[in-house]
Protein backbone atom coordinates (compact mmCIF):
# COMPACT_ATOMS: atom_id res chain seq x y z
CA UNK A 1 130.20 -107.45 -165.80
CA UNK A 2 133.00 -110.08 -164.67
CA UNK A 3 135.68 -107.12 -164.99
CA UNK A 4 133.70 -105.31 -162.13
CA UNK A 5 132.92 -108.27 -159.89
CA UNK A 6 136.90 -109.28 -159.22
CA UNK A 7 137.57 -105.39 -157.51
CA UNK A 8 134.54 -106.07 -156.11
CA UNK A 9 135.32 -109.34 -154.46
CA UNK A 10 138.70 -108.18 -153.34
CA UNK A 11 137.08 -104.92 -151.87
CA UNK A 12 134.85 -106.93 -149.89
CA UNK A 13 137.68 -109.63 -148.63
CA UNK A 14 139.67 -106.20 -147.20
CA UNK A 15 136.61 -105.15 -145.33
CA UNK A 16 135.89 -108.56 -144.09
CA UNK A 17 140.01 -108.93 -143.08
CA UNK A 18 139.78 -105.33 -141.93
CA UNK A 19 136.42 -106.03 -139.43
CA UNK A 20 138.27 -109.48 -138.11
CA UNK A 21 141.77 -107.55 -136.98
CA UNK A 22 139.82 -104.64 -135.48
CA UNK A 23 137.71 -107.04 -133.64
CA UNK A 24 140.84 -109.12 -132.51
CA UNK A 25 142.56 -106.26 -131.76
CA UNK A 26 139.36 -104.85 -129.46
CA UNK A 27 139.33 -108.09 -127.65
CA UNK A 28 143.24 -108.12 -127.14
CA UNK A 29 142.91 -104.68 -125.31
CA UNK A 30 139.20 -104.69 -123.56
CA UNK A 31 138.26 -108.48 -123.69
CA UNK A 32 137.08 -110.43 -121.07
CA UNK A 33 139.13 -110.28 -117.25
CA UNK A 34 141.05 -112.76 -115.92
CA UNK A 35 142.05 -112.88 -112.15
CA UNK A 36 144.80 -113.83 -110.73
CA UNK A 37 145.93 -113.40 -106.36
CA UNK A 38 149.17 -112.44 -104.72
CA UNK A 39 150.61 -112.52 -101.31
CA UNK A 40 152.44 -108.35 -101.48
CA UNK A 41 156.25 -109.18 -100.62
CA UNK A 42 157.96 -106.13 -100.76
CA UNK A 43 161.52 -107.40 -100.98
CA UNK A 44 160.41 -108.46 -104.72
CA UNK A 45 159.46 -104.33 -105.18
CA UNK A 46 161.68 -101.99 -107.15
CA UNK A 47 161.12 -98.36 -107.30
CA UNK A 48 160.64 -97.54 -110.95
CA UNK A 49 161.16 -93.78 -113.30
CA UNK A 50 157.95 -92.56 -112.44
CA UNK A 51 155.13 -92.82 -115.36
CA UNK A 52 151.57 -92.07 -115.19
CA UNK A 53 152.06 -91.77 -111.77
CA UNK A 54 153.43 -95.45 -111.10
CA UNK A 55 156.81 -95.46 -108.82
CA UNK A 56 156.60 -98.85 -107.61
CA UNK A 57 157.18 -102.38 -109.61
CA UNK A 58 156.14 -105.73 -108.47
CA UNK A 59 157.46 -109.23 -109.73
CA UNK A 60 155.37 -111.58 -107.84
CA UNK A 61 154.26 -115.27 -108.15
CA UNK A 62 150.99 -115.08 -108.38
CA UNK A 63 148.49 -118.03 -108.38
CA UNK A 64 144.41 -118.75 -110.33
CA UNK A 65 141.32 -119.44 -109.39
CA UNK A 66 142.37 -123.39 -109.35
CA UNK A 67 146.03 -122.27 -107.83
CA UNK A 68 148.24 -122.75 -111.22
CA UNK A 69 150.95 -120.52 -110.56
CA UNK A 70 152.88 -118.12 -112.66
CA UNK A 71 154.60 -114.65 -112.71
CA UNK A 72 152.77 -111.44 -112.79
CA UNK A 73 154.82 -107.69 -112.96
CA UNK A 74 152.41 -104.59 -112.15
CA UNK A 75 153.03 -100.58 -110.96
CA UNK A 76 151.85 -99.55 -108.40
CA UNK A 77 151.58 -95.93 -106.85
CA UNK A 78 153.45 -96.51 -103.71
CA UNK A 79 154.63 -99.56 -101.80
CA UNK A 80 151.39 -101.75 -100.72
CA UNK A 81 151.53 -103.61 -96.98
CA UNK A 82 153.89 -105.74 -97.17
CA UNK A 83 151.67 -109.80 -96.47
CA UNK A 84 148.74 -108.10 -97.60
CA UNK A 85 146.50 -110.46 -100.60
CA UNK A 86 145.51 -108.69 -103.61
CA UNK A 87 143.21 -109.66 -106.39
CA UNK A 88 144.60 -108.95 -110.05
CA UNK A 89 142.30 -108.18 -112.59
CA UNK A 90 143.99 -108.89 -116.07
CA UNK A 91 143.58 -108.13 -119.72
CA UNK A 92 145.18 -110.00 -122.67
CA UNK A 93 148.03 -108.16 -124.12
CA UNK A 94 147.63 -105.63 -121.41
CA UNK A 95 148.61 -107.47 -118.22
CA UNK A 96 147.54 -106.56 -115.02
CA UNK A 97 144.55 -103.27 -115.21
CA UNK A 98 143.25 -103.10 -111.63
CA UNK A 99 144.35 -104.64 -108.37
CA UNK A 100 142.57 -104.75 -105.00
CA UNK A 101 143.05 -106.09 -101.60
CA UNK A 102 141.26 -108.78 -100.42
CA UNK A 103 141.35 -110.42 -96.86
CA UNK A 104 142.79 -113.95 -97.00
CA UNK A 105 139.24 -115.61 -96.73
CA UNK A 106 137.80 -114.08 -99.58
CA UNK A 107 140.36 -115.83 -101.89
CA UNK A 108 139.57 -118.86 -103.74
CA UNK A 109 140.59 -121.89 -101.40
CA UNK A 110 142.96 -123.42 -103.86
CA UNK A 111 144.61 -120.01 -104.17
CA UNK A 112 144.74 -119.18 -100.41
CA UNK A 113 146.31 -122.62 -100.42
CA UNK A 114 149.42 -121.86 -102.73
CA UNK A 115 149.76 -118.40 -101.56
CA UNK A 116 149.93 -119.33 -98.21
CA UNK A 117 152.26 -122.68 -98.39
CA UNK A 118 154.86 -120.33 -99.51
């Protein structure tokens, strides 16, 4: 019986490896949203080879919740109003999914803040 338990074992460590990357891999692409705000500055858009219907490219610093800052890139369909304050919805490994425009008061104060000291 020890001949057939070592396949057996190794069988089950593949599932078990198997189950851990697809679940990995699951939250990489539809895992929790992050958020992140922008101030739309058009001078930092480039028109792009249109894909999926995307002509537009933003570069933009954009700030969290607590107003840590970095660089976000997303497509757009056309060119958005240029001052206007969107909120980023973002997905690990994915970047930026879904963007809306919010009016400067519904942002997070600390974000308002470093969006609008710039």
């Amino acid at each position: 019986m020890r001949a057939r338990s070592k396949p057996l074992i190794a069988l089950a460590i593949a599932v078990a490896l198997a189950a851990a990357l697809v679940g990995a891999a699951g939250w990489a692409l539809y895992g929790e949203s992050g958020y992140a705000y922008v101030r739309i500055d058009n001078a930092q858009a480039s028109a792009i080879e249109p894909r999926a219907g995307m002509t537009c490219e933003y570069r933009l610093e954009a700030v969290d919740a607590s107003g840590a800052k970095s660089e976000m890139t997303f497509q757009t369909e056309r060119e958005l109003r240029d001052g206007a304050y969107l909120k980023l919805e973002t997905k690990p490994l994915r970047g930026v999914v879904a963007w809306e425009e919010q009016a400067p008061e519904e942002l997070p104060d600390a974000a308002r803040a470093a969006l609008e000291e710039r």
